[in-house]
N, C-alpha and C. Protein backbone atom coordinates (compact mmCIF):
# COMPACT_ATOMS: atom_id res chain seq x y z
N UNK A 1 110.55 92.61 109.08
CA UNK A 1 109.87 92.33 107.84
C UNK A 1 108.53 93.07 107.77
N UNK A 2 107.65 93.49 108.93
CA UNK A 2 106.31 93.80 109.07
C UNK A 2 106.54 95.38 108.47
N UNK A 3 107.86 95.85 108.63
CA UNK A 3 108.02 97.25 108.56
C UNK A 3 108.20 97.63 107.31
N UNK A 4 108.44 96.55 106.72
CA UNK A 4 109.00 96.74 105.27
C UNK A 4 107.65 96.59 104.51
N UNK A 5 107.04 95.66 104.72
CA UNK A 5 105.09 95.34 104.38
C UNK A 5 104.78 97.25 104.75
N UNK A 6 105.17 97.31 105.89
CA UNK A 6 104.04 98.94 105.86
C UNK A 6 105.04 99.70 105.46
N UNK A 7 105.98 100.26 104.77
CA UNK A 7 106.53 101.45 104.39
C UNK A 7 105.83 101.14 102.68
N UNK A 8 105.82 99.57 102.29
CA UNK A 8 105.37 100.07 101.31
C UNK A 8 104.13 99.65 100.86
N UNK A 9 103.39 99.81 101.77
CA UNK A 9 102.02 100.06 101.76
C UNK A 9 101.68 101.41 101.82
N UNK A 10 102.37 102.35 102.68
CA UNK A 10 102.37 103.38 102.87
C UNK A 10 103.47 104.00 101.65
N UNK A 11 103.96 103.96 100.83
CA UNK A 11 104.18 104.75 99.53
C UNK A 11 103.41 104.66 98.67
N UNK A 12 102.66 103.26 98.67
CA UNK A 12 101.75 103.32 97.41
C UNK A 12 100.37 104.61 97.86
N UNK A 13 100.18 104.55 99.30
CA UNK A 13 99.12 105.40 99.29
C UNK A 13 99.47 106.41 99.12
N UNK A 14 100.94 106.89 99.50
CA UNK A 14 101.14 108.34 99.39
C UNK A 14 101.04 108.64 97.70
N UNK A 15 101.43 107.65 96.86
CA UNK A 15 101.44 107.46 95.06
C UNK A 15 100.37 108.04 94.54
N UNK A 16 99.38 107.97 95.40
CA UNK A 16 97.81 107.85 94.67
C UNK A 16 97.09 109.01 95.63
N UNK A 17 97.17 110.03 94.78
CA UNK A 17 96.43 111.69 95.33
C UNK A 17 95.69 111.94 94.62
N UNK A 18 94.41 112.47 95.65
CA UNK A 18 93.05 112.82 94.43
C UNK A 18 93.49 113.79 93.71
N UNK A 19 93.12 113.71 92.01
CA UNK A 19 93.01 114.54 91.37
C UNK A 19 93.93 114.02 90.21
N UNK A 20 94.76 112.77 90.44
CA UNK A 20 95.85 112.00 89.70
C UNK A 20 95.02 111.73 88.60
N UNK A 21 95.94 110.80 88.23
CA UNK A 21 95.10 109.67 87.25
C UNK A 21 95.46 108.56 87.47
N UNK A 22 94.41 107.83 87.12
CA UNK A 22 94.73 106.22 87.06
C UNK A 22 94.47 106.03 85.47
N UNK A 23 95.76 105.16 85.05
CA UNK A 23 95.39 104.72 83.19
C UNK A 23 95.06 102.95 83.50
N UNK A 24 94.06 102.85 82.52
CA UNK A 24 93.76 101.36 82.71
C UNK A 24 94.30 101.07 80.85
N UNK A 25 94.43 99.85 80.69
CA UNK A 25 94.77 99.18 79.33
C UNK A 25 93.02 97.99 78.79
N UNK A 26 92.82 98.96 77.61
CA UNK A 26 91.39 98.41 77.36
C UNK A 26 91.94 97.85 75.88
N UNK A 27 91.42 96.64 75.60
CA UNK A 27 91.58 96.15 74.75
C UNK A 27 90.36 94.92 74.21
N UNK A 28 89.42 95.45 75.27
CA UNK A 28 88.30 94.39 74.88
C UNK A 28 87.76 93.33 75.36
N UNK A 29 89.20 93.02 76.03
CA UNK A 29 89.09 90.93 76.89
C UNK A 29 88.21 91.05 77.83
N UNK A 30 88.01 90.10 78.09
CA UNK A 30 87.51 89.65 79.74
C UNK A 30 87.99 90.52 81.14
N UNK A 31 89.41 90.20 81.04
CA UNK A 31 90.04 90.86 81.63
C UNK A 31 90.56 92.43 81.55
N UNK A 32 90.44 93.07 80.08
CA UNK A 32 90.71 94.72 80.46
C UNK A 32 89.15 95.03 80.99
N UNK A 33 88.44 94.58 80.31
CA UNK A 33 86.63 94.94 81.38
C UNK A 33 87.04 94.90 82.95
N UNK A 34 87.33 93.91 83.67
CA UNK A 34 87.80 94.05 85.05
C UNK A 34 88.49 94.77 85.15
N UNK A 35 89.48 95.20 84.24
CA UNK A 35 90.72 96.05 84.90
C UNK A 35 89.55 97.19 84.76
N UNK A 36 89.34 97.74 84.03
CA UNK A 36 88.44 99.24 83.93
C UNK A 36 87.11 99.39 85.01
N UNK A 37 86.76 98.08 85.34
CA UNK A 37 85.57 97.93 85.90
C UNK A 37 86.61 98.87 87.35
N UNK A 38 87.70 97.62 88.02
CA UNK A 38 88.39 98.14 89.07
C UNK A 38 88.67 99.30 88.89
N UNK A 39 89.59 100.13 87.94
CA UNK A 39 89.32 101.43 88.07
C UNK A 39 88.33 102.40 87.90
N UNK A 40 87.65 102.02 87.39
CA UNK A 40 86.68 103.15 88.29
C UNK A 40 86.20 103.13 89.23
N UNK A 41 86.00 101.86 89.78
CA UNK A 41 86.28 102.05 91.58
C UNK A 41 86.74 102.95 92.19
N UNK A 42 88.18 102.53 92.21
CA UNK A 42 89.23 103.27 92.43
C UNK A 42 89.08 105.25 92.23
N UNK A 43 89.44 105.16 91.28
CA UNK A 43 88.84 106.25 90.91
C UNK A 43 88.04 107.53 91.44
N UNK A 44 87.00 106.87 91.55
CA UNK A 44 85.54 107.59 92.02
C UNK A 44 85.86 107.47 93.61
N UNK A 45 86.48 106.32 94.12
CA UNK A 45 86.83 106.72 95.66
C UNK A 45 87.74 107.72 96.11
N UNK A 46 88.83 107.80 95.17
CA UNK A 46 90.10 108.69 95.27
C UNK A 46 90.18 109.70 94.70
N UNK A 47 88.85 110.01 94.21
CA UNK A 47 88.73 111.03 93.28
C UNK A 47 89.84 111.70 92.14
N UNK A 48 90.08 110.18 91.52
CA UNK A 48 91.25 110.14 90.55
C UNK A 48 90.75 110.62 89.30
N UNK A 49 91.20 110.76 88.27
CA UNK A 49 90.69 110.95 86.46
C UNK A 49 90.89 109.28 85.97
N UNK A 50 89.92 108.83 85.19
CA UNK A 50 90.14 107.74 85.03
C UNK A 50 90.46 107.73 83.17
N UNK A 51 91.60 106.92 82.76
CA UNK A 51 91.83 107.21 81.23
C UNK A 51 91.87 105.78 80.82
N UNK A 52 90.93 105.25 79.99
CA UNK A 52 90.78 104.13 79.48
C UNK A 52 91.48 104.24 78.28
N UNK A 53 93.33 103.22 77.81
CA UNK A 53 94.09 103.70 77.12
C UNK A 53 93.82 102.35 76.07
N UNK A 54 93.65 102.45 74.89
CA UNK A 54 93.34 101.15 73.52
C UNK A 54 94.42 101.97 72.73
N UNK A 55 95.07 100.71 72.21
CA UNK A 55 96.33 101.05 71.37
C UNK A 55 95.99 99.98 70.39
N UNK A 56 96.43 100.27 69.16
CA UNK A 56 96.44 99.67 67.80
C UNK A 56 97.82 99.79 67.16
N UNK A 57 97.88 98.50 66.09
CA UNK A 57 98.79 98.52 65.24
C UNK A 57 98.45 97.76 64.38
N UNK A 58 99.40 97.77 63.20
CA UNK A 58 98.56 96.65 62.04
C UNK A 58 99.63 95.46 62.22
N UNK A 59 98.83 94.76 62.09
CA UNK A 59 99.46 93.20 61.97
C UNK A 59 101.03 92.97 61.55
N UNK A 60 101.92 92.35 62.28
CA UNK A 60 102.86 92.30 61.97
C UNK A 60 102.98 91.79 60.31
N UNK A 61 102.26 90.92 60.02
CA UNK A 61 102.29 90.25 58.77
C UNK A 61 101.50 91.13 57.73
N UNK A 62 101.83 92.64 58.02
CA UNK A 62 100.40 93.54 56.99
C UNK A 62 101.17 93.91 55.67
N UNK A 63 100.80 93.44 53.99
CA UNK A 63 101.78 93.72 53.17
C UNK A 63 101.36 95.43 53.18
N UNK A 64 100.96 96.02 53.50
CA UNK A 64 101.25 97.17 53.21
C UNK A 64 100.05 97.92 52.49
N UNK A 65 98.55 97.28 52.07
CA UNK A 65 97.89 97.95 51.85
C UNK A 65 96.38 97.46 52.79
N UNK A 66 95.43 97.95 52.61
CA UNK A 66 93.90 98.35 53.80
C UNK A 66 93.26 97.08 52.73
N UNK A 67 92.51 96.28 53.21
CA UNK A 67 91.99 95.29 52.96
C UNK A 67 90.35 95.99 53.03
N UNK A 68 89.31 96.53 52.16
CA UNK A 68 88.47 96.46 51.68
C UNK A 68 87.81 97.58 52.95
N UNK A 69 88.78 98.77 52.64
CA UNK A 69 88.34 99.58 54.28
C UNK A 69 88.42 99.23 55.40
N UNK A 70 88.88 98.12 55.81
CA UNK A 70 89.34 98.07 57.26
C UNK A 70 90.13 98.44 57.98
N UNK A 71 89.76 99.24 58.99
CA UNK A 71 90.94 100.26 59.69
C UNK A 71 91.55 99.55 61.23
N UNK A 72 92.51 99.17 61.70
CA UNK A 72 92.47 98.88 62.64
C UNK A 72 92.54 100.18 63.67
N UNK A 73 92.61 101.26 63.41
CA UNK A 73 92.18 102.23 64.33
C UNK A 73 91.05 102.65 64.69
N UNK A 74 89.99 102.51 63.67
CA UNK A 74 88.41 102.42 64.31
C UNK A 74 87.93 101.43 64.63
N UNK A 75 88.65 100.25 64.64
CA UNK A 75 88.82 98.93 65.53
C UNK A 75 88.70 99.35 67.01
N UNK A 76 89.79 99.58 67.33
CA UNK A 76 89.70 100.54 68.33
C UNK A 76 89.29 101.60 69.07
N UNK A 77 88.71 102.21 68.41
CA UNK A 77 87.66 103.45 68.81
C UNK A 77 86.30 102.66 69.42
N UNK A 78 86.31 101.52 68.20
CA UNK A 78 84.25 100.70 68.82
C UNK A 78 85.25 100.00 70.20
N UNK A 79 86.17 99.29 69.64
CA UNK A 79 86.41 98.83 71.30
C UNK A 79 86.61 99.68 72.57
N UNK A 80 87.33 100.74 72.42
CA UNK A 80 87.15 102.19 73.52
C UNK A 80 86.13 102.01 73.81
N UNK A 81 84.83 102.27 72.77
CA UNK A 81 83.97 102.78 73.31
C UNK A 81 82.37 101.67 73.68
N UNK A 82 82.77 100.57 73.32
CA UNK A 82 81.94 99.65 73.90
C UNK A 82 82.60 98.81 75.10
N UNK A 83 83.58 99.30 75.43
CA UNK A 83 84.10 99.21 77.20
C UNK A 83 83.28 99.63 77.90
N UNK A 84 83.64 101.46 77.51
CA UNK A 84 83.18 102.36 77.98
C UNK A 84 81.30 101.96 78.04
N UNK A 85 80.69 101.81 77.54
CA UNK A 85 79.11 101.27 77.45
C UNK A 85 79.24 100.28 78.33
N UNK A 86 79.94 99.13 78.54
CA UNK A 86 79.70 98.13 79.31
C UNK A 86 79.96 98.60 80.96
N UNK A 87 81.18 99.45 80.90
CA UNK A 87 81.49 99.72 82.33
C UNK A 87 80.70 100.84 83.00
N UNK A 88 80.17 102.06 81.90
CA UNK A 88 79.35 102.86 82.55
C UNK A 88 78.08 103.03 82.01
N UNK A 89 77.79 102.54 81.27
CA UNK A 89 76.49 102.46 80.56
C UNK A 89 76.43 103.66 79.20
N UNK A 90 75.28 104.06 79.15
CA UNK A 90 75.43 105.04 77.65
C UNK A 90 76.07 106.59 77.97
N UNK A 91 76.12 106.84 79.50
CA UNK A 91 77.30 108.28 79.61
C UNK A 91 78.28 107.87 80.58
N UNK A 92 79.44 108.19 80.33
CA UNK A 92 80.14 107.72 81.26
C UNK A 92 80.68 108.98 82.27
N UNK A 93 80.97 109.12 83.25
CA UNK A 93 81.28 110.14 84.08
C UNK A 93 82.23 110.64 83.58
N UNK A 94 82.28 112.29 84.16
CA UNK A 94 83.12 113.22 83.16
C UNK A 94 84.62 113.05 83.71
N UNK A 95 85.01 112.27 84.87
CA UNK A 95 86.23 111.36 85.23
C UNK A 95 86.64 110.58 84.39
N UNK A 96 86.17 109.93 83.52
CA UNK A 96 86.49 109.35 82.43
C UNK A 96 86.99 109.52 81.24
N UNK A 97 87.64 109.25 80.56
CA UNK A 97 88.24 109.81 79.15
C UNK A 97 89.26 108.61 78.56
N UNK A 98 88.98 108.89 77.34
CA UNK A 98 89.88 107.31 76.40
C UNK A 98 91.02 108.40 75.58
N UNK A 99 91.47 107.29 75.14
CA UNK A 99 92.98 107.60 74.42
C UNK A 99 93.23 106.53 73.52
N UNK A 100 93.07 107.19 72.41
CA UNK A 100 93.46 105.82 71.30
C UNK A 100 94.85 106.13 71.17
N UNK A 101 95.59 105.21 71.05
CA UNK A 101 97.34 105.44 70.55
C UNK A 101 97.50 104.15 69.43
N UNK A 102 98.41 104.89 68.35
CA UNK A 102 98.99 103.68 67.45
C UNK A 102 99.91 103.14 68.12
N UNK A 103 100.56 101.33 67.62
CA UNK A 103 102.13 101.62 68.41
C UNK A 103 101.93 100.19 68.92
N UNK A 104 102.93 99.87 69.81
CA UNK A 104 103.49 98.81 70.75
C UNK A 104 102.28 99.06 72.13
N UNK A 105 101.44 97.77 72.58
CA UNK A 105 100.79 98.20 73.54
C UNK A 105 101.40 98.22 74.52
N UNK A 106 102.32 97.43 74.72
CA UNK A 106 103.55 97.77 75.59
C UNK A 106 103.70 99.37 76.04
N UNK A 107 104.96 99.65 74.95
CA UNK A 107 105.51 100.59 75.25
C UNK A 107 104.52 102.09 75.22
N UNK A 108 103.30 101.75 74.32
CA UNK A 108 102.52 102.83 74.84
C UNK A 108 101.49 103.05 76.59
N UNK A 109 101.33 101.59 77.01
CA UNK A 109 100.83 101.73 77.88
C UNK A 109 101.99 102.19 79.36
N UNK A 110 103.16 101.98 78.60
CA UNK A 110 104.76 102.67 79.49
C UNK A 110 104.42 104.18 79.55
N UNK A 111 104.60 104.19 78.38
CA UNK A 111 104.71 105.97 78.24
C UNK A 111 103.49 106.96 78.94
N UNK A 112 101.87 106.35 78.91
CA UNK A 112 101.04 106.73 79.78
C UNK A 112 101.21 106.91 81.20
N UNK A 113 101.96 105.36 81.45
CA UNK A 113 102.15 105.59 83.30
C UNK A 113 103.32 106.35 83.55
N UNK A 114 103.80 107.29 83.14
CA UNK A 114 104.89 108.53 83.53
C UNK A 114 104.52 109.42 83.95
N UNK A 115 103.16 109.81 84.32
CA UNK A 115 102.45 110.85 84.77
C UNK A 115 101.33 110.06 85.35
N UNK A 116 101.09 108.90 85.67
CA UNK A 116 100.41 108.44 85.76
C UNK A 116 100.10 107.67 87.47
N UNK A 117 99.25 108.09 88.40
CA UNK A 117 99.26 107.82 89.86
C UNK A 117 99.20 105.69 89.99
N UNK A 118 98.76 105.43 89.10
CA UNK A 118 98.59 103.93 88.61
C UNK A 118 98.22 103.23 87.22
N UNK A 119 98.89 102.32 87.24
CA UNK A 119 98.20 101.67 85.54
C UNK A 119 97.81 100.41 85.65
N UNK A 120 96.58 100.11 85.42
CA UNK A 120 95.89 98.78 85.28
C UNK A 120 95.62 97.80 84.76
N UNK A 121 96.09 96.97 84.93
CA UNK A 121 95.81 96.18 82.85
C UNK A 121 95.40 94.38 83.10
N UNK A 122 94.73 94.24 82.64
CA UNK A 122 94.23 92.81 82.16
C UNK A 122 95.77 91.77 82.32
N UNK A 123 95.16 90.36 82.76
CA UNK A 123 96.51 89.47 82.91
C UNK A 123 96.46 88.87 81.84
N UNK A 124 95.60 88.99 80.19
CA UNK A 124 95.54 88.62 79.46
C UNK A 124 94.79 89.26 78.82
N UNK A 125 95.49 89.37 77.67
CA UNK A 125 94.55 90.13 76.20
C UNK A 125 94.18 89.35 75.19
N UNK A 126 93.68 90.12 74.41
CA UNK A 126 92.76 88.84 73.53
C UNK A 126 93.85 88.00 72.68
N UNK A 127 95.30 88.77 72.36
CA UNK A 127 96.17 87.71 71.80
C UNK A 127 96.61 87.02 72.31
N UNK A 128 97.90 86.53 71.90
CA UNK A 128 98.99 85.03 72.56
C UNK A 128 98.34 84.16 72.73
N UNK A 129 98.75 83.61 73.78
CA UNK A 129 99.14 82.14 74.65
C UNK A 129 98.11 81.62 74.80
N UNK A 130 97.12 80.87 75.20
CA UNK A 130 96.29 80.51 76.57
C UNK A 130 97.21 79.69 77.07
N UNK A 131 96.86 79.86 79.10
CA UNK A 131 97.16 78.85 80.10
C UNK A 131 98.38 79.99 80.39
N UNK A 132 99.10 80.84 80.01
CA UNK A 132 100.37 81.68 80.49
C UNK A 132 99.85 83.07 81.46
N UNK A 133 100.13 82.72 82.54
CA UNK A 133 100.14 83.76 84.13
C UNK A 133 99.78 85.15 83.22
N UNK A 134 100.83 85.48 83.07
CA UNK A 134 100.61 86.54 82.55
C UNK A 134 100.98 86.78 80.60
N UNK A 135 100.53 87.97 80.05
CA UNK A 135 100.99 88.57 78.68
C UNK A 135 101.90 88.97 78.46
N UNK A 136 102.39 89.15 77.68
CA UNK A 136 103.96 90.13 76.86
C UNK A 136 103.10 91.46 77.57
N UNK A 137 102.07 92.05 77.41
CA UNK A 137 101.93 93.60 77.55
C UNK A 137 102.02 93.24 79.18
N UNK A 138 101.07 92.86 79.88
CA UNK A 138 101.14 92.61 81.29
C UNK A 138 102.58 92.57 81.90
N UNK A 139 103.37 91.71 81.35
CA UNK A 139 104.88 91.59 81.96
C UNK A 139 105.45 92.77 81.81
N UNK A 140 105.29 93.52 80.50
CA UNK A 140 106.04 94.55 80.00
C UNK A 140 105.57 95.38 80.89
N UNK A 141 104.66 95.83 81.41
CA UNK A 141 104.21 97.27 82.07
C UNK A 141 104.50 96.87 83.48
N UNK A 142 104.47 96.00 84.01
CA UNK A 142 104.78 95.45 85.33
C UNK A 142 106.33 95.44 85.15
N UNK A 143 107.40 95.22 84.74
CA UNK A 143 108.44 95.33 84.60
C UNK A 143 109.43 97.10 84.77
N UNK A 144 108.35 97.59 83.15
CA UNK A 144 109.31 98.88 83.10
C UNK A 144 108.00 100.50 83.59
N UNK A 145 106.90 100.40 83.84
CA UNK A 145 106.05 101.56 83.84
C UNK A 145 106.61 102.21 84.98
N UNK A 146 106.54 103.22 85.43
CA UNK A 146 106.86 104.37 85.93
C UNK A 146 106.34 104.61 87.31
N UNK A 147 104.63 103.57 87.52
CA UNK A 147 103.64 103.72 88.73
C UNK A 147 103.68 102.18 89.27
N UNK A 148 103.16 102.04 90.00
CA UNK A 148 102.70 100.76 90.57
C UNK A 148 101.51 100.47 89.58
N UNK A 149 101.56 99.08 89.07
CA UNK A 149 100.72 98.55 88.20
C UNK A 149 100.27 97.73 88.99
N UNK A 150 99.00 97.07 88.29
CA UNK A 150 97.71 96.32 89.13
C UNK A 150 97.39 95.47 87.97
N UNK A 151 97.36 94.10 88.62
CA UNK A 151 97.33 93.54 87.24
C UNK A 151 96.08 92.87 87.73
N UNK A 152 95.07 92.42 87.00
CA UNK A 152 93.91 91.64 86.97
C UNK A 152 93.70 90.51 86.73
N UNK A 153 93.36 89.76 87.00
CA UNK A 153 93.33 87.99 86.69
C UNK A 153 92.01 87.48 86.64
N UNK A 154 91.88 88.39 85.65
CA UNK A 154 90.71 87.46 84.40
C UNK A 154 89.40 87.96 84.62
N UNK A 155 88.08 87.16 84.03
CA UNK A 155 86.88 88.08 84.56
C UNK A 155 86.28 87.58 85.68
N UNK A 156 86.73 86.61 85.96
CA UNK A 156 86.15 85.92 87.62
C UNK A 156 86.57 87.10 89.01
N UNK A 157 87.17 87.64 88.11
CA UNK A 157 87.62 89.17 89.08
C UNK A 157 86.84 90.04 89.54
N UNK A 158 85.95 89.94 88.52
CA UNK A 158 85.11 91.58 88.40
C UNK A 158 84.24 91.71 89.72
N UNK A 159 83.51 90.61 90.43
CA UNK A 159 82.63 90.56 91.13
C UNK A 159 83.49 90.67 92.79
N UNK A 160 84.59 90.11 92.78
CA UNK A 160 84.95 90.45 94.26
C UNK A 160 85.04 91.49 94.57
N UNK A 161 85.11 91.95 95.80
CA UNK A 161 84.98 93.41 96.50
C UNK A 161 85.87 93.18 97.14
């Protein structure tokens, strides 16, 4: 059993080569802040590219027209980028880079980790449940993504080492 613990301990390290990327899932919570906080850890030790990924869509219930200029894609851009302010302050290292995508946060945060050395994501986003382990996006990328995912559990996270 001990052998099976280190072969795959030892694939995940072989997974993760400087110069990769690590994609984290930012969406604002408590928890994508930890997840991003952890990757750039990561990151900056492994000398990875770090891509802070925010995905938008309009409300399932949207009849079909913009409510008084509100965009939910520059929704997303202030949330990108007041991550980005919280986790690195007013410049963020040139390792860094965001990605807005429309779409399923799911299946877009899938399609990122296909090239992707790891993907990181919050054990809860600002929608659904409260009190449920994990999210629909969390399950979903832990299920079907392409890398070893890292999931975060919450902001009581941020401070352990």
């Amino acid at each position: 059993m001990s052998d099976r613990n280190e072969s795959t301990a030892g694939e995940v390290e072989d997974r993760i080569h400087a110069g990769g990327r690590i994609v984290v899932g930012v969406d604002g919570s408590a928890s994508s802040l930890s997840a991003l906080r952890r990757g750039a850890r990561m990151a900056e030790r492994l000398g990875c590219a770090l891509v802070g990924v925010t995905v938008w869509e309009f409300p399932q219930s949207w009849p079909g027209y913009v409510m008084d200029g509100w965009s939910p894609e520059a929704d997303a851009h202030a949330i990108a980028d007041q991550a980005a302010g919280e986790v690195f302050g007013s410049t963020p290292p040139s390792w860094y880079s965001k990605v807005i995508r429309s779409g399923s946060p799911a299946r877009q945060l899938i399609a990122e980790s296909e090239d992707a050395e790891m993907l990181i994501v919050g054990s809860r986003g600002l929608g659904g449940f409260t009190g449920l382990l994990l999210g629909s996006v969390s399950r979903s990328t832990v299920e079907h993504a392409d890398c070893p995912v890292l999931v975060i559990h919450g902001a009581e996270g941020a401070g352990r080492r």
